[in-house]
PDB file of N, CA and C in Angstrom:
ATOM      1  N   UNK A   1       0.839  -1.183   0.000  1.00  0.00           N
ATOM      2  CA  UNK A   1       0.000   0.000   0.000  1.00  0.00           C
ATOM      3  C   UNK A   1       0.886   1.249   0.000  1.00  0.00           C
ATOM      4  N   UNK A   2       0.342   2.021  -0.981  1.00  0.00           N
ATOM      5  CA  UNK A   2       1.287   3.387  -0.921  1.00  0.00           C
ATOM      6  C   UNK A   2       1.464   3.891   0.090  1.00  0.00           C
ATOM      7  N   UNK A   3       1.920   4.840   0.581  1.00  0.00           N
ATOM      8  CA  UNK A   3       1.703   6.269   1.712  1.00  0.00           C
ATOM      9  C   UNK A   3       2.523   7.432   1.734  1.00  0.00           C
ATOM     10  N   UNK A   4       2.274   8.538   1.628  1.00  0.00           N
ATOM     11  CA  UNK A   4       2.650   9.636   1.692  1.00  0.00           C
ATOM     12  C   UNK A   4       2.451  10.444   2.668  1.00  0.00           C
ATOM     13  N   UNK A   5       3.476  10.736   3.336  1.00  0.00           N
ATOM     14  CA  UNK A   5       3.365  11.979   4.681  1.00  0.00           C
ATOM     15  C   UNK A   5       3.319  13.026   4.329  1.00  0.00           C
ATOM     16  N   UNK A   6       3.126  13.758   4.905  1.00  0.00           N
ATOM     17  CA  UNK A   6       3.477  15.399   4.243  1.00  0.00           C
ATOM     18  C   UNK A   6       3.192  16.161   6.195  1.00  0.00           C
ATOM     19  N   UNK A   7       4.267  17.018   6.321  1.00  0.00           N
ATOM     20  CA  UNK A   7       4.347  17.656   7.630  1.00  0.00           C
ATOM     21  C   UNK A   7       4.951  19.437   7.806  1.00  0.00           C
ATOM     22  N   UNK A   8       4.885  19.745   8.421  1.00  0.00           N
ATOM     23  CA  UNK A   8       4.407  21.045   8.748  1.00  0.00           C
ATOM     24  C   UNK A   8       5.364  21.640   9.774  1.00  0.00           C
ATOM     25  N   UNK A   9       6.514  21.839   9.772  1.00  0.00           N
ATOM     26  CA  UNK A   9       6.937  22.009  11.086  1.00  0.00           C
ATOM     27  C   UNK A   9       8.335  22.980  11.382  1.00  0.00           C
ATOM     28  N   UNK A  10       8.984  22.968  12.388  1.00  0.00           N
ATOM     29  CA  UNK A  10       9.966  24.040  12.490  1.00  0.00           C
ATOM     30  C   UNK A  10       9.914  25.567  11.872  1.00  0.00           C
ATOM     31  N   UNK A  11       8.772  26.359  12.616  1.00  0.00           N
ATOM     32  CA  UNK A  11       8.726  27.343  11.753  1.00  0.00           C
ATOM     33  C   UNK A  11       9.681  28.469  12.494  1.00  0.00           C
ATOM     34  N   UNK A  12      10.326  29.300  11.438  1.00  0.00           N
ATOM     35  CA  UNK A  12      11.210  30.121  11.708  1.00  0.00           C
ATOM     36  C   UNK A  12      10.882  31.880  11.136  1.00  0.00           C
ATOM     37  N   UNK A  13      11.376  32.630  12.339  1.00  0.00           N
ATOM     38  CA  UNK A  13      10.981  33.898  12.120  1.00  0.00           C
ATOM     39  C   UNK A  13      12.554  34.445  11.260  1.00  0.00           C
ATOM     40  N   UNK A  14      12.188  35.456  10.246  1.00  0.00           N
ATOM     41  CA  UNK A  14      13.430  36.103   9.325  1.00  0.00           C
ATOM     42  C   UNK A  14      12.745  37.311   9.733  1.00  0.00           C
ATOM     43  N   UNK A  15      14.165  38.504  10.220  1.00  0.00           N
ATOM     44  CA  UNK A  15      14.240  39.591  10.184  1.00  0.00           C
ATOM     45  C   UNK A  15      13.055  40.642  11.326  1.00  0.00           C
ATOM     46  N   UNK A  16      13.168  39.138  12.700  1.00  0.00           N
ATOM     47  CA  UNK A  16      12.076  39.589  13.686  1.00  0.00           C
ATOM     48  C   UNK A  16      11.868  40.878  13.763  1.00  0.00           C
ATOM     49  N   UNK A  17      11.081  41.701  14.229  1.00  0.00           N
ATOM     50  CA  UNK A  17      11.197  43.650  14.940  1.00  0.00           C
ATOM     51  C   UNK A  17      10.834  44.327  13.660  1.00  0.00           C
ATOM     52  N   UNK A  18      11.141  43.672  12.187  1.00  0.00           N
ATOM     53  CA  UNK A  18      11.239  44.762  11.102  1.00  0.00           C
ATOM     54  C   UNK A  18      10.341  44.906  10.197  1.00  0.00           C
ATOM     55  N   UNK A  19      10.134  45.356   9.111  1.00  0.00           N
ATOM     56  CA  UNK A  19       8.075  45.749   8.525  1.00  0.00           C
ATOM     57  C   UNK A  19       8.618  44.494   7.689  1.00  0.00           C
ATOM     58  N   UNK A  20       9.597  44.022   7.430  1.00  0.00           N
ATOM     59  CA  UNK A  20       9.771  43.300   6.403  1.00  0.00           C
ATOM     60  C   UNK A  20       9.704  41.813   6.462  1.00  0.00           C
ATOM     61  N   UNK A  21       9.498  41.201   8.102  1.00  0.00           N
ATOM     62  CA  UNK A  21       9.697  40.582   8.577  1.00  0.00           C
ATOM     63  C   UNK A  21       8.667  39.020   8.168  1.00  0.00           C
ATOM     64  N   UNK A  22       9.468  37.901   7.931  1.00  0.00           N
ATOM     65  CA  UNK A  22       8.304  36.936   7.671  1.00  0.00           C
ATOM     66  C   UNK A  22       8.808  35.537   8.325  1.00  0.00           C
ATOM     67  N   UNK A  23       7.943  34.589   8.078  1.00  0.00           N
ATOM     68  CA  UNK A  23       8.099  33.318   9.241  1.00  0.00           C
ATOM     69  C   UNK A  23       8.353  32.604   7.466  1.00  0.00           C
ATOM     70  N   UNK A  24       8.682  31.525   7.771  1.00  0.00           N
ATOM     71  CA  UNK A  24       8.825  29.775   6.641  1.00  0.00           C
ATOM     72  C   UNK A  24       8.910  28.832   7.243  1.00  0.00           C
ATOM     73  N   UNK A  25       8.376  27.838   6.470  1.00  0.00           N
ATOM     74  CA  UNK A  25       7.977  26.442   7.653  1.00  0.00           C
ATOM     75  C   UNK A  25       9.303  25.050   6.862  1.00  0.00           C
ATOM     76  N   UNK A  26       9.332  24.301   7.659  1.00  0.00           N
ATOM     77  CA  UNK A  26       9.929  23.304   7.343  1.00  0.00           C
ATOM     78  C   UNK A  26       8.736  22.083   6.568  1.00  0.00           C
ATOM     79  N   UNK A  27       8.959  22.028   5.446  1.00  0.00           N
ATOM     80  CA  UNK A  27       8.012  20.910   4.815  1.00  0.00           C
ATOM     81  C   UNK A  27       9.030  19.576   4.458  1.00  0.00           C
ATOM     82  N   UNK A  28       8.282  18.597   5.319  1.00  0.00           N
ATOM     83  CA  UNK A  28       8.760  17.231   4.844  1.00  0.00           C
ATOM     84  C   UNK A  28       7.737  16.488   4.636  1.00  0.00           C
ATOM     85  N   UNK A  29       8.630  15.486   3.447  1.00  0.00           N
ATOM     86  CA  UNK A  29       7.600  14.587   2.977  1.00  0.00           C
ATOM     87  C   UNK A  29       8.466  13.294   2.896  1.00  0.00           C
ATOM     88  N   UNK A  30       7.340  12.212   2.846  1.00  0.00           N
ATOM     89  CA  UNK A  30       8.135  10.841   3.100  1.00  0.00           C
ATOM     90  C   UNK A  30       6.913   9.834   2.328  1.00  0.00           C
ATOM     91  N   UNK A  31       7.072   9.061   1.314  1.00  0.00           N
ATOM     92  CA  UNK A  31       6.652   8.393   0.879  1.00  0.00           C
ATOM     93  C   UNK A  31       7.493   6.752   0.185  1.00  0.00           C
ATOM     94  N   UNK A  32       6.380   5.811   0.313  1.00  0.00           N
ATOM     95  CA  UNK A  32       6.927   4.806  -0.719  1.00  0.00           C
ATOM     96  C   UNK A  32       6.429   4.597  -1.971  1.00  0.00           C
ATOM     97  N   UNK A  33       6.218   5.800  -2.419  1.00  0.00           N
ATOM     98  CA  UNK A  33       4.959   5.672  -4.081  1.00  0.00           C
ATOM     99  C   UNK A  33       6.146   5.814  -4.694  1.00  0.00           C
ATOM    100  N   UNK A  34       5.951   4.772  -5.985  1.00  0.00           N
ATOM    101  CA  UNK A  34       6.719   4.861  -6.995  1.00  0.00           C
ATOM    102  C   UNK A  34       7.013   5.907  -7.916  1.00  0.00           C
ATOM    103  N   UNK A  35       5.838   6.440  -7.869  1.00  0.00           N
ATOM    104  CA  UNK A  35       6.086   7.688  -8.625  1.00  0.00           C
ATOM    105  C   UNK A  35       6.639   8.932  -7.942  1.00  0.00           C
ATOM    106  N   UNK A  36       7.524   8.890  -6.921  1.00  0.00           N
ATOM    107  CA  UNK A  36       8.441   9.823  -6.585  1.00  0.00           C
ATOM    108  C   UNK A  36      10.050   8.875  -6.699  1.00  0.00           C
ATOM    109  N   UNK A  37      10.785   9.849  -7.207  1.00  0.00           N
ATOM    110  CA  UNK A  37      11.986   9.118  -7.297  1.00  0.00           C
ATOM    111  C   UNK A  37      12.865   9.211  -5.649  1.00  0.00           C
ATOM    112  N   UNK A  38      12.635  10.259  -5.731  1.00  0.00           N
ATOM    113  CA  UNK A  38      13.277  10.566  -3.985  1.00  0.00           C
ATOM    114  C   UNK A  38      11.809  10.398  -2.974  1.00  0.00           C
ATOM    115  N   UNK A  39      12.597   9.096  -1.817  1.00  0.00           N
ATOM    116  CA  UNK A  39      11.416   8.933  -0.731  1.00  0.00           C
ATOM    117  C   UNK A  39      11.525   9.397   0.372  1.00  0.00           C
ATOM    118  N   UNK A  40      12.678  10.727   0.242  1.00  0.00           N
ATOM    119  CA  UNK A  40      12.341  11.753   1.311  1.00  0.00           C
ATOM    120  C   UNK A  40      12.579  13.411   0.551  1.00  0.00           C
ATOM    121  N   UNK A  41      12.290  13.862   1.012  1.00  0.00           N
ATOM    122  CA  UNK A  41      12.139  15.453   0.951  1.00  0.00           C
ATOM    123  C   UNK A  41      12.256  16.236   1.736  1.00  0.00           C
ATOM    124  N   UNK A  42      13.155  17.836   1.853  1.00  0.00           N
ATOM    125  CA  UNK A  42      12.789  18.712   3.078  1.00  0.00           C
ATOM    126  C   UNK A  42      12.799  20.263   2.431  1.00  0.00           C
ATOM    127  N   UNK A  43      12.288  20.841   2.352  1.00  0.00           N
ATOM    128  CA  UNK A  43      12.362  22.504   1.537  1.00  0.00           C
ATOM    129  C   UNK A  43      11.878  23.422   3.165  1.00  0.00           C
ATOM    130  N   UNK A  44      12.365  24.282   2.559  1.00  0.00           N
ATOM    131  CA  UNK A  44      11.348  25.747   3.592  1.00  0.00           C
ATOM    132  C   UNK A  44      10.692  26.885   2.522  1.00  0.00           C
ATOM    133  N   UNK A  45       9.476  26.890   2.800  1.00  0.00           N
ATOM    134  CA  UNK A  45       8.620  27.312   2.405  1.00  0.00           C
ATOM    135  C   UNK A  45       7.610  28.738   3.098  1.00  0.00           C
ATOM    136  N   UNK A  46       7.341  29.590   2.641  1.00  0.00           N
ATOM    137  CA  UNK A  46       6.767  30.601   3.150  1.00  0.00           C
ATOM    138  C   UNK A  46       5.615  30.469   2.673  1.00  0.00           C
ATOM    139  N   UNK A  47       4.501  31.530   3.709  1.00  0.00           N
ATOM    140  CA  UNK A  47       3.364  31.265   3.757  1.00  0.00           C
ATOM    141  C   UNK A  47       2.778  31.807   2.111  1.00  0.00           C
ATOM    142  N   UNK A  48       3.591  33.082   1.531  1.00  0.00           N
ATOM    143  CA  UNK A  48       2.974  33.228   0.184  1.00  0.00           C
ATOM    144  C   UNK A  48       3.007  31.958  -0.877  1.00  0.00           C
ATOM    145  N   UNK A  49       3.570  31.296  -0.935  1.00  0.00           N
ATOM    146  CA  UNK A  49       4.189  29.989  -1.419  1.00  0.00           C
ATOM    147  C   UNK A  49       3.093  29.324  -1.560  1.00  0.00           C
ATOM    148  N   UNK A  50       2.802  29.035  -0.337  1.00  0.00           N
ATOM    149  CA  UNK A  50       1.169  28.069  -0.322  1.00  0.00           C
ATOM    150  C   UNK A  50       0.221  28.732  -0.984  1.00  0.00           C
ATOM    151  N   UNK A  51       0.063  30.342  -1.133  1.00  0.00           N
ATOM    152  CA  UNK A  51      -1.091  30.784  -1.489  1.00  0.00           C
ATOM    153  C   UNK A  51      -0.674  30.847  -3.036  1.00  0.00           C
ATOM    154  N   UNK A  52       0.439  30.735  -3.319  1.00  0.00           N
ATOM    155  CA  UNK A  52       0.672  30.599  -5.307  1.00  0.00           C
ATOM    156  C   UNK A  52       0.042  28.914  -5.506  1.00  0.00           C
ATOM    157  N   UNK A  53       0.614  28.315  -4.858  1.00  0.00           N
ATOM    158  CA  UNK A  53      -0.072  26.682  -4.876  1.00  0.00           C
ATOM    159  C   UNK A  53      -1.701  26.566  -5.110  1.00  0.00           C
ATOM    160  N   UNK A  54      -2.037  27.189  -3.928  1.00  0.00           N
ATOM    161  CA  UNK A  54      -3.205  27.533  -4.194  1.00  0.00           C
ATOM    162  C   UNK A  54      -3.846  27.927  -5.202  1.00  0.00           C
ATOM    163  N   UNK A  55      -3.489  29.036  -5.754  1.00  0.00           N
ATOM    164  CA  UNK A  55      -3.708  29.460  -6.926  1.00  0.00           C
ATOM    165  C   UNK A  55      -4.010  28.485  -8.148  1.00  0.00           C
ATOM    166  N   UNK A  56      -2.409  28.068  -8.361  1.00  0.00           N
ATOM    167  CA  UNK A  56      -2.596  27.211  -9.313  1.00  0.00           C
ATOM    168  C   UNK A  56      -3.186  25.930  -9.393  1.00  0.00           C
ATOM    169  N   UNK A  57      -3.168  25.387  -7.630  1.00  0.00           N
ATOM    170  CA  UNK A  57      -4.675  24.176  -7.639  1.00  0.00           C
ATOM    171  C   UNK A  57      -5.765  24.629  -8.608  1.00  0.00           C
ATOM    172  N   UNK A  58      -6.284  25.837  -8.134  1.00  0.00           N
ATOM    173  CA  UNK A  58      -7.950  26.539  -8.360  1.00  0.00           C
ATOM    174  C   UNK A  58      -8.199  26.293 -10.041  1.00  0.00           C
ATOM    175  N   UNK A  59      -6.585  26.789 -10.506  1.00  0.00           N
ATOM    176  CA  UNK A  59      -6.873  26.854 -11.813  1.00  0.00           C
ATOM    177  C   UNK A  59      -7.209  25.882 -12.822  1.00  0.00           C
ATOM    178  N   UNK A  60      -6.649  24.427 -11.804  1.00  0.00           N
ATOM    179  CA  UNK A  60      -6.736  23.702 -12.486  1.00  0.00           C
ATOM    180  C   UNK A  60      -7.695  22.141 -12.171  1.00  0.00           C
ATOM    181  N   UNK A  61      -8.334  23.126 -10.616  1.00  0.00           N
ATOM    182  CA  UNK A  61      -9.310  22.134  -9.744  1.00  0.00           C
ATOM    183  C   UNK A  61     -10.521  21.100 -11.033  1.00  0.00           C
ATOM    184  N   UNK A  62     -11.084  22.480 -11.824  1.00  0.00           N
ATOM    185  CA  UNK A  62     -12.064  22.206 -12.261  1.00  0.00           C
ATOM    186  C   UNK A  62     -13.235  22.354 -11.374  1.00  0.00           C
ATOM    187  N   UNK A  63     -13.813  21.432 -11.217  1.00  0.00           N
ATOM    188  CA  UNK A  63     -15.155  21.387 -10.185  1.00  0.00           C
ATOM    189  C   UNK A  63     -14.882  20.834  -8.836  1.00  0.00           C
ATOM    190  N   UNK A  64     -13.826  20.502  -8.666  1.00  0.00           N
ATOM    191  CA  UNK A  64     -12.969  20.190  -7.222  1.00  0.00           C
ATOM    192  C   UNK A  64     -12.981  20.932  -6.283  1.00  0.00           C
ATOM    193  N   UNK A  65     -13.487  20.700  -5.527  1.00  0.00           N
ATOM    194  CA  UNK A  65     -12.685  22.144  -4.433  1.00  0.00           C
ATOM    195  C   UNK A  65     -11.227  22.006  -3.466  1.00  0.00           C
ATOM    196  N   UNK A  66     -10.797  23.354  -3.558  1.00  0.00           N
ATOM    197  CA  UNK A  66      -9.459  23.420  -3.072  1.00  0.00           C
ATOM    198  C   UNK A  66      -9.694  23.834  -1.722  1.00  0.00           C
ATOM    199  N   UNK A  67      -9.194  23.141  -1.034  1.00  0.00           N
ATOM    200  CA  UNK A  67      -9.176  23.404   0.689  1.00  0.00           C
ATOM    201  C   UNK A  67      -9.048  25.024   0.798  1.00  0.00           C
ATOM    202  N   UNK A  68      -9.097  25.290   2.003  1.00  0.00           N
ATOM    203  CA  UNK A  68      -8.757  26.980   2.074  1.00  0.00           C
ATOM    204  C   UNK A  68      -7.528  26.804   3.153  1.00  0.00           C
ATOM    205  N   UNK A  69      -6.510  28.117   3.028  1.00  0.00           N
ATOM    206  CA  UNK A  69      -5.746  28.162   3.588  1.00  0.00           C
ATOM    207  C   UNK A  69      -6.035  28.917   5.185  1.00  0.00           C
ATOM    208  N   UNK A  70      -5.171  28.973   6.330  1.00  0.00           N
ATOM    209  CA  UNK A  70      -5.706  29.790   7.290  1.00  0.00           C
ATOM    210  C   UNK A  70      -5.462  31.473   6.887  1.00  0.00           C
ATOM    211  N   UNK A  71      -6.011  31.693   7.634  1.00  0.00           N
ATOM    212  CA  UNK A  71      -5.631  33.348   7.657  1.00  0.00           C
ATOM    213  C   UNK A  71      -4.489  33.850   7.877  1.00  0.00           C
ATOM    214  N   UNK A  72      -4.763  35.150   6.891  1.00  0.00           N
ATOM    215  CA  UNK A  72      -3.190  35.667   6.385  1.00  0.00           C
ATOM    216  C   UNK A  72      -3.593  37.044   7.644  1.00  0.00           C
ATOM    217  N   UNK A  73      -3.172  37.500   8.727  1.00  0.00           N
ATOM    218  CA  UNK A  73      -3.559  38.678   9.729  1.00  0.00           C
ATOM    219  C   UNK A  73      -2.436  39.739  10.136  1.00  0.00           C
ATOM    220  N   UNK A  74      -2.173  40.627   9.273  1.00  0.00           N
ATOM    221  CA  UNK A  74      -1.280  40.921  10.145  1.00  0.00           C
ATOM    222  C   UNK A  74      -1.286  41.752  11.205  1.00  0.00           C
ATOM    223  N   UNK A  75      -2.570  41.983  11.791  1.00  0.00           N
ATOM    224  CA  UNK A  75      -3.395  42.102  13.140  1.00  0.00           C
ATOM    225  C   UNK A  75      -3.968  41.308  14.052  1.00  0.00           C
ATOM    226  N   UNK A  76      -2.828  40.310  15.216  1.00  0.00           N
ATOM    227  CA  UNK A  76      -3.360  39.055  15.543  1.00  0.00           C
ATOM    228  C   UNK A  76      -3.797  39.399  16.758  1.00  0.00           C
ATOM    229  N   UNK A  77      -4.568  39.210  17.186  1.00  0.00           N
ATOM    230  CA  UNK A  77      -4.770  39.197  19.008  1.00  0.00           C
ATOM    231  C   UNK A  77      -4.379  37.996  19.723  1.00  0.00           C
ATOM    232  N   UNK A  78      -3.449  37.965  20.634  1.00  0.00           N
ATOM    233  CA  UNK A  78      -2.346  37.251  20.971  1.00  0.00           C
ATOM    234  C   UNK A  78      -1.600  37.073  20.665  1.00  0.00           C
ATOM    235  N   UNK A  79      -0.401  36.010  20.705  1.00  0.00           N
ATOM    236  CA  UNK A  79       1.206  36.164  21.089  1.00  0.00           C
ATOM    237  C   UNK A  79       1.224  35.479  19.950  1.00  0.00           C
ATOM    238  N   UNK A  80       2.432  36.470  19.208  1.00  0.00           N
ATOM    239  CA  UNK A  80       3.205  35.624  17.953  1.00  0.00           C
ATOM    240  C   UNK A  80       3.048  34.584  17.725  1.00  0.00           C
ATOM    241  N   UNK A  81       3.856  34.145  18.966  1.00  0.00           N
ATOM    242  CA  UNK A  81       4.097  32.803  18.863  1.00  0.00           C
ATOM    243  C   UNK A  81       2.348  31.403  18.548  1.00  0.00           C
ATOM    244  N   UNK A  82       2.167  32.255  19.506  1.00  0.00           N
ATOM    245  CA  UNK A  82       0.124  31.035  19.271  1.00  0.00           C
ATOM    246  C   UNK A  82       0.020  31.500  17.628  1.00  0.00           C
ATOM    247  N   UNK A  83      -0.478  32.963  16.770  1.00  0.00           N
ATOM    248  CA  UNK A  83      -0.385  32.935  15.451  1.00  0.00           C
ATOM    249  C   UNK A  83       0.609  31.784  15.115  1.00  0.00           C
ATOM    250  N   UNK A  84       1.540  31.722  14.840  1.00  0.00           N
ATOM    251  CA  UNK A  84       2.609  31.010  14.137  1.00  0.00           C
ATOM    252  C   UNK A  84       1.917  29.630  14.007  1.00  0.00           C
ATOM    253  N   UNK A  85       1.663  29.195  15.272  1.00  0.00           N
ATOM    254  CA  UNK A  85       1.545  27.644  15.601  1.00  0.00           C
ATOM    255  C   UNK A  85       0.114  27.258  15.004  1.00  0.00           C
ATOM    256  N   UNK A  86      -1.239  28.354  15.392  1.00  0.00           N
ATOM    257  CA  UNK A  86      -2.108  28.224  14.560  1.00  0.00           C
ATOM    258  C   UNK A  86      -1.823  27.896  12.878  1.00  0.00           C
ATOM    259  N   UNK A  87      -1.171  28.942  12.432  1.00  0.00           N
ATOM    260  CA  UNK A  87      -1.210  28.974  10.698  1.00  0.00           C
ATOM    261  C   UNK A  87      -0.471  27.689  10.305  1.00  0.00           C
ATOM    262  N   UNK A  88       0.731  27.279  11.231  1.00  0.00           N
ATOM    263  CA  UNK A  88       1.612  25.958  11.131  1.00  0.00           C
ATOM    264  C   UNK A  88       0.561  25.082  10.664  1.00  0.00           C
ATOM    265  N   UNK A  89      -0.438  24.693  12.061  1.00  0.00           N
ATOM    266  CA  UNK A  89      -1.433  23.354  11.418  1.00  0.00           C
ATOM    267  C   UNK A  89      -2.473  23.364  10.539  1.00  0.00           C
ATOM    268  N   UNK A  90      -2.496  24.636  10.210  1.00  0.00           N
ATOM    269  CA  UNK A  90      -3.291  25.119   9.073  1.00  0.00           C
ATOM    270  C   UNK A  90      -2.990  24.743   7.893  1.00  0.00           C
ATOM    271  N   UNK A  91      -1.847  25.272   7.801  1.00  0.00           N
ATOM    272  CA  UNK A  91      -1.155  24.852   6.603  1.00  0.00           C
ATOM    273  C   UNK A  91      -0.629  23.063   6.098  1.00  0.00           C
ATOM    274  N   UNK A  92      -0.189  22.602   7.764  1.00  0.00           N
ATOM    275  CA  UNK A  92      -0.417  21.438   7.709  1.00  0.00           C
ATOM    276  C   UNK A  92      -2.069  20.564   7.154  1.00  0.00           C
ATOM    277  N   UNK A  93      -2.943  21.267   7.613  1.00  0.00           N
ATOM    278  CA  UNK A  93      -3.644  20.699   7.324  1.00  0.00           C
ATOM    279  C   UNK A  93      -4.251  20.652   5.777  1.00  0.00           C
ATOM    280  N   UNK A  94      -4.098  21.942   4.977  1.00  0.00           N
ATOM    281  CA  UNK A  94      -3.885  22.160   3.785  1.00  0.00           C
ATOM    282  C   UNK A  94      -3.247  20.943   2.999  1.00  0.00           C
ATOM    283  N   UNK A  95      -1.994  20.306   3.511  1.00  0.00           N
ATOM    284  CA  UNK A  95      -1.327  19.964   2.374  1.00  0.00           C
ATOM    285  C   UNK A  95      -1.818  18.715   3.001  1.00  0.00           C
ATOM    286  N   UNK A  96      -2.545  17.800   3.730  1.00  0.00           N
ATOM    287  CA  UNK A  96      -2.581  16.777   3.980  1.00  0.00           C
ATOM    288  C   UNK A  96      -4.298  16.541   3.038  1.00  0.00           C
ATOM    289  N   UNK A  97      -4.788  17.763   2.826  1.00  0.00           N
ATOM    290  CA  UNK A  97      -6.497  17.326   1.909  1.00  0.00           C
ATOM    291  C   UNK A  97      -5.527  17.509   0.633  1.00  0.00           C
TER     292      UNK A  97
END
């Protein structure tokens, strides 16, 4: 039986304090499907990233629907850190539908 992981994790803040400032997540994947030649993977990925993915799911869903991503805020009520961890399993959860 096939299986494919896909995970969500180690997210890291670039250029904390500054307007310019953004988080990227650690994406790993681990499968035994033949149709990947490599049965591991690790990239870092930012949250605009997912929303180009997105994109180009939509375009090519058809009558499918494409999961939604969490919210993009850059007005959070509460601590960085809870945002971060929210959008983390969000996004996790994104790439696992």
């Amino acid at each position: 039986q096939e299986l494919t992981t896909v995970r969500v994790q180690d997210p890291r803040v670039h250029n904390e304090g500054s307007w310019n400032s953004y988080v990227d997540y650690k994406i790993f994947l681990h499968t035994n499907s033949k149709a990947f030649t490599a049965k591991t993977s690790c990239v870092r990925r930012r949250y605009r990233e997912f929303s180009w993915l997105r994109r180009q799911l939509q375009k090519n869903a058809g009558l499918v629907p494409v999961p939604e991503l969490p919210g993009k805020s850059a007005f959070f009520v509460g601590s960085t850190d809870e945002f971060i961890e929210r959008r983390r399993q969000g996004l996790q959860q994104f790439l696992q539908r």
